[in-house]
PDB file of N, CA and C in Angstrom:
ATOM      1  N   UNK A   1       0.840  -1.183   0.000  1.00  0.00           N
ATOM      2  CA  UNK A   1       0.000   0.000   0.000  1.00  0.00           C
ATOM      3  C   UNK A   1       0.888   1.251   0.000  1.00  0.00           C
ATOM      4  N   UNK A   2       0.494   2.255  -0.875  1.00  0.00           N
ATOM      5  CA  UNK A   2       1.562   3.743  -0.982  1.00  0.00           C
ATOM      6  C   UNK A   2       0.963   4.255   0.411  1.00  0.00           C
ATOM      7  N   UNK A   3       2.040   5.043   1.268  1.00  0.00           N
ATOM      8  CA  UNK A   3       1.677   5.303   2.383  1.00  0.00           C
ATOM      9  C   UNK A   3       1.613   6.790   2.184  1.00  0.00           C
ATOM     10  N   UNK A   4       1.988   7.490   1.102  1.00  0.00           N
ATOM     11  CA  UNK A   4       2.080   9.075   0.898  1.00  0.00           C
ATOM     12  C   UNK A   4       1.079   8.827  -0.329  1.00  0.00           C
ATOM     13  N   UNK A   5       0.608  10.166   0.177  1.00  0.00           N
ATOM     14  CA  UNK A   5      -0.574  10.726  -1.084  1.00  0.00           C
ATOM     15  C   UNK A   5      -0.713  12.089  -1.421  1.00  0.00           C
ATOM     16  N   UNK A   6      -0.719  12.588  -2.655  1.00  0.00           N
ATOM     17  CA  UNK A   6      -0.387  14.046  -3.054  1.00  0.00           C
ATOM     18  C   UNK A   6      -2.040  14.684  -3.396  1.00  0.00           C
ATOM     19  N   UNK A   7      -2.376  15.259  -2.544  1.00  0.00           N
ATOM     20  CA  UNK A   7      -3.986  15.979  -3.218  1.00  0.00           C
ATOM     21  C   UNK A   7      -3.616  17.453  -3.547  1.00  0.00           C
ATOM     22  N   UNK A   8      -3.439  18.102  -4.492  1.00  0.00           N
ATOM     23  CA  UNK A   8      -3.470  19.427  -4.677  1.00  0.00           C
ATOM     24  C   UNK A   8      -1.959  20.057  -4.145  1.00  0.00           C
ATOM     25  N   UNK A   9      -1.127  19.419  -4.326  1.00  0.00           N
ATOM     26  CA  UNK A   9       0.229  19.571  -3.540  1.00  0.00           C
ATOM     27  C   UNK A   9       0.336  19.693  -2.064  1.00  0.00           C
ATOM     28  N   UNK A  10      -0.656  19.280  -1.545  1.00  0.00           N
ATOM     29  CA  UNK A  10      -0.647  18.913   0.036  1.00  0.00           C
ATOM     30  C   UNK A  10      -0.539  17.189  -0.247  1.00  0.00           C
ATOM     31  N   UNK A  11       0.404  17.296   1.052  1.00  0.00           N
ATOM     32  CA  UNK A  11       1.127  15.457   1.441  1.00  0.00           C
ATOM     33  C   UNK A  11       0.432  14.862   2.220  1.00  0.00           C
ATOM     34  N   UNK A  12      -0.220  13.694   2.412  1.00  0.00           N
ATOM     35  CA  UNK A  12      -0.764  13.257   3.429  1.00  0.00           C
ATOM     36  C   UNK A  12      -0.343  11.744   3.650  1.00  0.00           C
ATOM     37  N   UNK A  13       0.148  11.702   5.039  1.00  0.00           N
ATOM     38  CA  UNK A  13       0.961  10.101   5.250  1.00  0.00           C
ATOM     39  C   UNK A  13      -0.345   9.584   6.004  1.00  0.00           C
ATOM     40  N   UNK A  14      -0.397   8.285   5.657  1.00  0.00           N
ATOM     41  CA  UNK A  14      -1.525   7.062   6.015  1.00  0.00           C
ATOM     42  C   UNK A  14      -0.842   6.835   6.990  1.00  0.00           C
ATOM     43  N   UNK A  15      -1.481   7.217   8.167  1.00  0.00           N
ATOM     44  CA  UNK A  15      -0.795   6.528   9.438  1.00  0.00           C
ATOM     45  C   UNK A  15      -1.249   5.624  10.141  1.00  0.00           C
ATOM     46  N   UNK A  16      -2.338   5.131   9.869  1.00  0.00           N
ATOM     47  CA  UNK A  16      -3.655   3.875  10.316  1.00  0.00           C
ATOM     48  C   UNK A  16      -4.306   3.386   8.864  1.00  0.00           C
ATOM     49  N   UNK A  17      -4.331   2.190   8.749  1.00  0.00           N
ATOM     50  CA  UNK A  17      -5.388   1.349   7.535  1.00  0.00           C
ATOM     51  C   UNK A  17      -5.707   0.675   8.683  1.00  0.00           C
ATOM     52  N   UNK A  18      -7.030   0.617   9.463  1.00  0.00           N
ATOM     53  CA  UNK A  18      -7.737  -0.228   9.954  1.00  0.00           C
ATOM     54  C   UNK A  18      -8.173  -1.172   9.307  1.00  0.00           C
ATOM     55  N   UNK A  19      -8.472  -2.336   8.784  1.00  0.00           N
ATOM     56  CA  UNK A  19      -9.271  -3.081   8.471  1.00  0.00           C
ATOM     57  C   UNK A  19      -9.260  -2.729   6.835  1.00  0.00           C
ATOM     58  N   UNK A  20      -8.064  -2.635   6.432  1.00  0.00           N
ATOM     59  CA  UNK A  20      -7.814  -2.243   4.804  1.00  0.00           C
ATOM     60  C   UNK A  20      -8.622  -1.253   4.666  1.00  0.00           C
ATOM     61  N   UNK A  21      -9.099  -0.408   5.471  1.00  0.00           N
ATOM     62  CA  UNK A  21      -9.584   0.964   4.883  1.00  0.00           C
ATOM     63  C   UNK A  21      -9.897   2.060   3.786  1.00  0.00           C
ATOM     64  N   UNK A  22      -8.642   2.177   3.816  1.00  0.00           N
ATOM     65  CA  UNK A  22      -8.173   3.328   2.696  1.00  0.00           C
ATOM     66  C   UNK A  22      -8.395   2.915   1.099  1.00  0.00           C
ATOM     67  N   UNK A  23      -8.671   3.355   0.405  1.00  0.00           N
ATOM     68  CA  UNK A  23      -8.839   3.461  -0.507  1.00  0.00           C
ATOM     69  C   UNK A  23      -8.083   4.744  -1.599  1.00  0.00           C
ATOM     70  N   UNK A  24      -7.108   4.469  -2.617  1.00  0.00           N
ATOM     71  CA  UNK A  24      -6.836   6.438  -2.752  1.00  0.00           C
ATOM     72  C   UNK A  24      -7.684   7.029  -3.341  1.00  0.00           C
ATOM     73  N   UNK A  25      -7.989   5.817  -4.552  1.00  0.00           N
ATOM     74  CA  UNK A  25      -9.016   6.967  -5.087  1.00  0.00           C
ATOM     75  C   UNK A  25     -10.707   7.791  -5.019  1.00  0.00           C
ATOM     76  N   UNK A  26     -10.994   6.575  -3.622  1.00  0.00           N
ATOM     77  CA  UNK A  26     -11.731   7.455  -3.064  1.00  0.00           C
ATOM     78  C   UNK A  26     -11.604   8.706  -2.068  1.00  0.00           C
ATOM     79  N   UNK A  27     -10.316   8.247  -1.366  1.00  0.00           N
ATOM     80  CA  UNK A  27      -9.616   9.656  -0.976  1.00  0.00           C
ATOM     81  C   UNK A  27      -9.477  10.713  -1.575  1.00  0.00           C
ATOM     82  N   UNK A  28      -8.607  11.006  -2.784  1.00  0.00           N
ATOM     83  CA  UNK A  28      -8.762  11.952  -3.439  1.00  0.00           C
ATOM     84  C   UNK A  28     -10.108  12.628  -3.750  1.00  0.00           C
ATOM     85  N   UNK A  29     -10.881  11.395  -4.277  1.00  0.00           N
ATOM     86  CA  UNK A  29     -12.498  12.284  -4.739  1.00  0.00           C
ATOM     87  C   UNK A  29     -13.314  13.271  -3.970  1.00  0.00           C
ATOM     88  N   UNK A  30     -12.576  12.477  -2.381  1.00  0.00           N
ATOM     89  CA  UNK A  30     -13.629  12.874  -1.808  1.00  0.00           C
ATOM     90  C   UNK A  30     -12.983  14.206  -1.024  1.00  0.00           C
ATOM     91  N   UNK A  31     -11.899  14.125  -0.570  1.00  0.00           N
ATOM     92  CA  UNK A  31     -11.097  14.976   0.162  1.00  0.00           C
ATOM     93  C   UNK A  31     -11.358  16.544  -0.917  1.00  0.00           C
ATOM     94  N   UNK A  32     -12.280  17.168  -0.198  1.00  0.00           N
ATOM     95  CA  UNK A  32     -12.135  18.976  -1.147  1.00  0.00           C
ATOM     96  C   UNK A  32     -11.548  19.703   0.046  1.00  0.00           C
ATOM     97  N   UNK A  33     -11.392  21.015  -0.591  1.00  0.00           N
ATOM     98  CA  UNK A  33     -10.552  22.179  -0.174  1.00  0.00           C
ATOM     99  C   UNK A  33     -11.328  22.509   1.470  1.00  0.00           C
ATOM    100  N   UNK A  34     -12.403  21.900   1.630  1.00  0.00           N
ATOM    101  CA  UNK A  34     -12.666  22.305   2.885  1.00  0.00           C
ATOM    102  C   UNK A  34     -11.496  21.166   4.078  1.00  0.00           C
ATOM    103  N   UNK A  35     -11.077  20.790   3.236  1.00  0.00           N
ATOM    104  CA  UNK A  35     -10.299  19.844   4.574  1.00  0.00           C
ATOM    105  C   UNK A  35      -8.938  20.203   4.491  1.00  0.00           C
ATOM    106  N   UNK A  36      -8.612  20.719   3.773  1.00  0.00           N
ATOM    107  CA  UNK A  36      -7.042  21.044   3.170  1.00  0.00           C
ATOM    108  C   UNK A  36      -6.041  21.707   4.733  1.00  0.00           C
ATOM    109  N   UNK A  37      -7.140  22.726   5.547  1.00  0.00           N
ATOM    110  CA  UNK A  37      -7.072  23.451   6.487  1.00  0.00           C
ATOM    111  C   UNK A  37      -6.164  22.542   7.587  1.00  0.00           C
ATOM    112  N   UNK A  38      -6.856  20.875   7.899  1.00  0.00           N
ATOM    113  CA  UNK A  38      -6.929  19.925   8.829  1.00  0.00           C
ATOM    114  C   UNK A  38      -5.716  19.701   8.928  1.00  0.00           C
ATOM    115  N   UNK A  39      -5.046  18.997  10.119  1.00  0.00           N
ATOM    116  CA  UNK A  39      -3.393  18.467  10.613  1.00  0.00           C
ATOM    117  C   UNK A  39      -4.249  16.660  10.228  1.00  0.00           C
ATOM    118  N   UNK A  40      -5.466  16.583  10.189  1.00  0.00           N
ATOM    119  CA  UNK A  40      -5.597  15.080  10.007  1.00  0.00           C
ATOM    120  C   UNK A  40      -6.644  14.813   9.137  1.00  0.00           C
ATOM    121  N   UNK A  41      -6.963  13.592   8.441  1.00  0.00           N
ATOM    122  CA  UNK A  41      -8.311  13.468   8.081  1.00  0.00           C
ATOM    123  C   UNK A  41      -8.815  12.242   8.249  1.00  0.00           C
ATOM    124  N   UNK A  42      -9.707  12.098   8.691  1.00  0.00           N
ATOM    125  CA  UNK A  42      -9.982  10.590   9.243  1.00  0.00           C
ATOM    126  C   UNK A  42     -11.239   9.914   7.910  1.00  0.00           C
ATOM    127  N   UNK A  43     -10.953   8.677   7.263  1.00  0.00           N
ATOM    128  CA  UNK A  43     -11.712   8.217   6.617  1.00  0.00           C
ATOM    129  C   UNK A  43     -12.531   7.097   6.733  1.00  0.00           C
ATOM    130  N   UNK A  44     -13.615   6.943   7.355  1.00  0.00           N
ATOM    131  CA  UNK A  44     -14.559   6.049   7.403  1.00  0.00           C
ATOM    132  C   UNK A  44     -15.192   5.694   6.818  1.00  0.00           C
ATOM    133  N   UNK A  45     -15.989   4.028   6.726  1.00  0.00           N
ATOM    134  CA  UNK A  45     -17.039   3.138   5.522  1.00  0.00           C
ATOM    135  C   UNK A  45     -18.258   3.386   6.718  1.00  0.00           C
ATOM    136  N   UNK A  46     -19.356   3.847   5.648  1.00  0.00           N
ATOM    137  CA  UNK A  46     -20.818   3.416   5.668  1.00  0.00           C
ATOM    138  C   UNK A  46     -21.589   3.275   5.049  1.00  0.00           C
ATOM    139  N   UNK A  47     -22.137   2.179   4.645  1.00  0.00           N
ATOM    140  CA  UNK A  47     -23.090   1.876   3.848  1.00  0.00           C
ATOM    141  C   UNK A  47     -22.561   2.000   2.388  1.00  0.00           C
ATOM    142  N   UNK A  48     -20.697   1.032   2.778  1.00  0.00           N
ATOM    143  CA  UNK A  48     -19.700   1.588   1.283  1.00  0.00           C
ATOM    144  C   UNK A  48     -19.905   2.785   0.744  1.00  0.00           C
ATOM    145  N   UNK A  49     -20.111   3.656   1.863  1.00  0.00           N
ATOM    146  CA  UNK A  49     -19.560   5.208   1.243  1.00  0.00           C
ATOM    147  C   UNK A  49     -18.285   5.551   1.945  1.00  0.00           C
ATOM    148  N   UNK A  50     -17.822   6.447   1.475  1.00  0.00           N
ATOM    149  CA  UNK A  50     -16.389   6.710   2.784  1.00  0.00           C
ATOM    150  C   UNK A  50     -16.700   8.648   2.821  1.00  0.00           C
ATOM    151  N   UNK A  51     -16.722   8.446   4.674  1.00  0.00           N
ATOM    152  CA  UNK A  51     -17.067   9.936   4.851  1.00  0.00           C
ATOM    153  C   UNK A  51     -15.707  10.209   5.364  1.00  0.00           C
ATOM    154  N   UNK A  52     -15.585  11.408   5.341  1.00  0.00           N
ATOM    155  CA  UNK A  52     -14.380  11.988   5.770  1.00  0.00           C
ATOM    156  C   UNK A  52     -14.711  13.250   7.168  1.00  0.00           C
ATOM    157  N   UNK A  53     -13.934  13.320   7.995  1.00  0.00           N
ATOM    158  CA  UNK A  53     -13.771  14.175   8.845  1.00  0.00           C
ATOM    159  C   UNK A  53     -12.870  14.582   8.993  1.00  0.00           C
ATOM    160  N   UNK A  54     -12.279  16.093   9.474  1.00  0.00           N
ATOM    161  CA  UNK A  54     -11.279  16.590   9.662  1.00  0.00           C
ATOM    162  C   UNK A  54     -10.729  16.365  11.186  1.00  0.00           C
ATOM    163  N   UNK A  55      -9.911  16.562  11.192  1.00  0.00           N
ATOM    164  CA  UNK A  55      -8.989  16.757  13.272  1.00  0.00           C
ATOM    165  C   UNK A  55      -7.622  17.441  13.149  1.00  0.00           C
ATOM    166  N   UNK A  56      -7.823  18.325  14.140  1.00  0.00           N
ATOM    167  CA  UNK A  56      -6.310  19.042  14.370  1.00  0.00           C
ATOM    168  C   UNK A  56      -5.638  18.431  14.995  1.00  0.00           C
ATOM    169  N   UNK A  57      -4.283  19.094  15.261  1.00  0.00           N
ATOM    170  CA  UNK A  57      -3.332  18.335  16.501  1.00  0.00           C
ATOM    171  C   UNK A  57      -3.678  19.249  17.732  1.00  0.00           C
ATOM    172  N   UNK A  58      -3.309  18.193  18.833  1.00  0.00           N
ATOM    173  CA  UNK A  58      -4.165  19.194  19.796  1.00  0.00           C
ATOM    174  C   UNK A  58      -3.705  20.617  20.638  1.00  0.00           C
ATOM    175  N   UNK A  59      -2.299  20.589  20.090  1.00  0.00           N
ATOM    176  CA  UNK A  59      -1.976  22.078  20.148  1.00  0.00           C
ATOM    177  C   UNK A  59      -2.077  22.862  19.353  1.00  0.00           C
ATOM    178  N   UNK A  60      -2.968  22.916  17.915  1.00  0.00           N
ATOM    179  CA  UNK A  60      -3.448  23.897  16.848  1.00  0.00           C
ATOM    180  C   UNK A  60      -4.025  24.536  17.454  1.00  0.00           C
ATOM    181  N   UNK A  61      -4.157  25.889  17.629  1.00  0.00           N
ATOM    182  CA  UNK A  61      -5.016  27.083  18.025  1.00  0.00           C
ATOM    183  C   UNK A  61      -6.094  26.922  17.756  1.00  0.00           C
ATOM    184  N   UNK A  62      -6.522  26.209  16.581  1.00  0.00           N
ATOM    185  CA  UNK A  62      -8.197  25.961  15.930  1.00  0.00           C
ATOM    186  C   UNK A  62      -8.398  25.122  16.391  1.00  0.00           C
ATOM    187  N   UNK A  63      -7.778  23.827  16.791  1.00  0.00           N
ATOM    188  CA  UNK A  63      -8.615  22.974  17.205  1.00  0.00           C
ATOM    189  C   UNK A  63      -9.596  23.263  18.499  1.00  0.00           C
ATOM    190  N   UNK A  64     -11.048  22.136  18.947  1.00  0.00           N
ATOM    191  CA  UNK A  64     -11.444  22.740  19.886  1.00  0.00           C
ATOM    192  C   UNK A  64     -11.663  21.173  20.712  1.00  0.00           C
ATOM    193  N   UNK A  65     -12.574  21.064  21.240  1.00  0.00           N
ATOM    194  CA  UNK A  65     -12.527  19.542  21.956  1.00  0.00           C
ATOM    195  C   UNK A  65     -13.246  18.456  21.130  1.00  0.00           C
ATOM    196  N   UNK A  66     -13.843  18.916  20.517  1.00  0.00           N
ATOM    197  CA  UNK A  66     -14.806  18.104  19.416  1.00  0.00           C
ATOM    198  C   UNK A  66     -13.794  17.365  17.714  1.00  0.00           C
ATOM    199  N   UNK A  67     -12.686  18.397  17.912  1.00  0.00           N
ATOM    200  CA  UNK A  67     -11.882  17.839  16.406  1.00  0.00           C
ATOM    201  C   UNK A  67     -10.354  18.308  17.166  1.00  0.00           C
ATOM    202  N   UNK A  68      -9.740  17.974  17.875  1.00  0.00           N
ATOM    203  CA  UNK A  68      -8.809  17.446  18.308  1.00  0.00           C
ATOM    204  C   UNK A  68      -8.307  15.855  18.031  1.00  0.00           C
ATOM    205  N   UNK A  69      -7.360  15.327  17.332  1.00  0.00           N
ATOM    206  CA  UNK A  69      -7.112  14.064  17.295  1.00  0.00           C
ATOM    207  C   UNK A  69      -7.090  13.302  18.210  1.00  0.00           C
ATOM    208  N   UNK A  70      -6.713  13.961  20.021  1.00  0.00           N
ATOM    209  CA  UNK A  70      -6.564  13.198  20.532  1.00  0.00           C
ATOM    210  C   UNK A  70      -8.214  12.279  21.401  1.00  0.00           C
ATOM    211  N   UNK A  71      -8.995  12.921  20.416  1.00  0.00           N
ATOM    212  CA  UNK A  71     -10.656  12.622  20.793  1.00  0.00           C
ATOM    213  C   UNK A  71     -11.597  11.871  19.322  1.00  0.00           C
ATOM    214  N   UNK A  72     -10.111  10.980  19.107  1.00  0.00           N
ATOM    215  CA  UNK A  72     -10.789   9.720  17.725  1.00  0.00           C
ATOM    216  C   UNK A  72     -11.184   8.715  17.570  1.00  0.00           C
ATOM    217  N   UNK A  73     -10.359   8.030  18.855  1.00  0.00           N
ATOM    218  CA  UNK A  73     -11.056   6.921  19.742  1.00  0.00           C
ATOM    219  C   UNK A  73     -13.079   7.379  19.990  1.00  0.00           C
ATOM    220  N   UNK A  74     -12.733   8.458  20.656  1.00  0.00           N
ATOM    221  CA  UNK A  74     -14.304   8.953  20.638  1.00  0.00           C
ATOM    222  C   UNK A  74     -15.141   9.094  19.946  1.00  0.00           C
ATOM    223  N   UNK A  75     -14.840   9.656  18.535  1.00  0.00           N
ATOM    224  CA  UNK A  75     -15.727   9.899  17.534  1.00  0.00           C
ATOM    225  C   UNK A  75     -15.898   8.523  16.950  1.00  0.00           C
ATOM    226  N   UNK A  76     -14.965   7.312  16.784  1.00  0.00           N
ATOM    227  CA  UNK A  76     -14.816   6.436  16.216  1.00  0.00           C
ATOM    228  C   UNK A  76     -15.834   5.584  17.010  1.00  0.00           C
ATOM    229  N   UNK A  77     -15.993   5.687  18.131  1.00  0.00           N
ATOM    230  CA  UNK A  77     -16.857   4.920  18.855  1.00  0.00           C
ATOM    231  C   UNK A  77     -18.541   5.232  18.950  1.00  0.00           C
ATOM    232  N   UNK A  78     -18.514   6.645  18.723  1.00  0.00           N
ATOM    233  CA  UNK A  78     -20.147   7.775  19.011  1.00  0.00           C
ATOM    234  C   UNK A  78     -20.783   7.942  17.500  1.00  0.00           C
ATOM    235  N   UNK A  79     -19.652   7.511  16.459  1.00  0.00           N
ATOM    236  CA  UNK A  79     -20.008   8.445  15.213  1.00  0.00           C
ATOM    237  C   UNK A  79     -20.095   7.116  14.098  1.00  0.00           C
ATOM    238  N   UNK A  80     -19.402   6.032  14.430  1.00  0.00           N
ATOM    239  CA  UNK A  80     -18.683   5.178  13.363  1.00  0.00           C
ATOM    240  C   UNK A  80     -19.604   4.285  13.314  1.00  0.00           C
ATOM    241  N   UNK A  81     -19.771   3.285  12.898  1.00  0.00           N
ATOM    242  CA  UNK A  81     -20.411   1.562  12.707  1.00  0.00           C
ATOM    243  C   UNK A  81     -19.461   1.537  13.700  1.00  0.00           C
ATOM    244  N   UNK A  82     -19.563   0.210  14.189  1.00  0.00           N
ATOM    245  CA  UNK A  82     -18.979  -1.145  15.068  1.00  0.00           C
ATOM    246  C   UNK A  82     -17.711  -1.428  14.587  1.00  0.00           C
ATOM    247  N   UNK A  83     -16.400  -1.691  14.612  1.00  0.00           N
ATOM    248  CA  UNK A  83     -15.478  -1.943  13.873  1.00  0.00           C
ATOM    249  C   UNK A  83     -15.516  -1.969  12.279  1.00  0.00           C
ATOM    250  N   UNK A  84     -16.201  -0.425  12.211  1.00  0.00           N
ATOM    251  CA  UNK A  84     -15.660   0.118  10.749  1.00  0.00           C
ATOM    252  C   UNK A  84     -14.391   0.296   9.514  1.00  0.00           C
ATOM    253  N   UNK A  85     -14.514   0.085   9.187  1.00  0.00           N
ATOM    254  CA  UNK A  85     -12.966  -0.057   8.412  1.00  0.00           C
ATOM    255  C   UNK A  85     -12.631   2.081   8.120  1.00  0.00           C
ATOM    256  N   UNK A  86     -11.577   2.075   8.524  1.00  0.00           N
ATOM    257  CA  UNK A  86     -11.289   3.338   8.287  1.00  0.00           C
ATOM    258  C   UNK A  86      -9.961   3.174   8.227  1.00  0.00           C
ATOM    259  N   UNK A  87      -9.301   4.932   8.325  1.00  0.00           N
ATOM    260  CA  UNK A  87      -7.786   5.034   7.886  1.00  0.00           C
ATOM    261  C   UNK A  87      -7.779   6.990   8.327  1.00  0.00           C
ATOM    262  N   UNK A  88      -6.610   7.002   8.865  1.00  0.00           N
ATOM    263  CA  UNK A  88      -6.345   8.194   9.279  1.00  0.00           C
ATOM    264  C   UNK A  88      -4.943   8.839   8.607  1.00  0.00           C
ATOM    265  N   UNK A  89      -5.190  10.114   7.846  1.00  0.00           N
ATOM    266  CA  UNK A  89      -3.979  10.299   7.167  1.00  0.00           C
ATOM    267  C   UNK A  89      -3.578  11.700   7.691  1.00  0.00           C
ATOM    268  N   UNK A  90      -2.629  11.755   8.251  1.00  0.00           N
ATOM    269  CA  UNK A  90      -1.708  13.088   8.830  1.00  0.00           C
ATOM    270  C   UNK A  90      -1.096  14.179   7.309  1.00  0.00           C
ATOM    271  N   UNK A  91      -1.243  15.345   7.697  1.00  0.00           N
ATOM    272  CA  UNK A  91      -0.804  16.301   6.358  1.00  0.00           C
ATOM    273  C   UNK A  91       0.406  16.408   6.655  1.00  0.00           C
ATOM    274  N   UNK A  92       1.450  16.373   5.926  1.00  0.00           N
ATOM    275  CA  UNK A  92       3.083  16.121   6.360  1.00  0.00           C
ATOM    276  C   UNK A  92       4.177  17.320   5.662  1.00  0.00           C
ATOM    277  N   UNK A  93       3.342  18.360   5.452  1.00  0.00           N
ATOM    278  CA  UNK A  93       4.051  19.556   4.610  1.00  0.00           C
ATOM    279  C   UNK A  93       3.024  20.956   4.631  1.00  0.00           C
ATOM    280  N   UNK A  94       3.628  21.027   5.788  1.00  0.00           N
ATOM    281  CA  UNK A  94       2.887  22.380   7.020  1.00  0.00           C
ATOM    282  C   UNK A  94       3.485  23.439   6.397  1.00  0.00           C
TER     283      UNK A  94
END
């Protein structure tokens, strides 16, 4: 699996494939300029769609308690299916 991915000349390293997750080229499709902002993007399956959410690191000034990374365990548990297949990719060229 390529662990770097180029969207729009932003880098993003796959740092989790849960459960073969990731997909790129639904990554790319789906990933728009509203996420570009994010230190993370988290990609989840439902109903074989893959939604995307953003998360900061938790010392970004923007982040707040709700999209902080270190609260993914949480969302993954409140927000996700049951052992969903997902994948979390970090932006690596700040």
């Amino acid at each position: 699996m390529e662990k770097i991915v180029n969207i729009d000349n932003i880098k993003y390293e796959i740092i989790k494939n849960y459960r073969d997750g990731f997909n790129k080229e639904e990554f790319i499709n789906k990933c728009t300029e509203y996420f570009y902002d994010f230190d993370y993007i988290v990609g989840d399956w439902a109903y074989d769609k893959l939604r995307l959410k953003g998360f900061y690191d938790d010392f970004n000034k923007k982040s707040k308690n709700f999209n902080k990374i270190s609260t993914l365990d949480k969302y993954l548990k409140e927000n996700c299916a049951y052992e969903c297949k997902y994948f979390v990719a970090k932006k690596i060229n700040v």
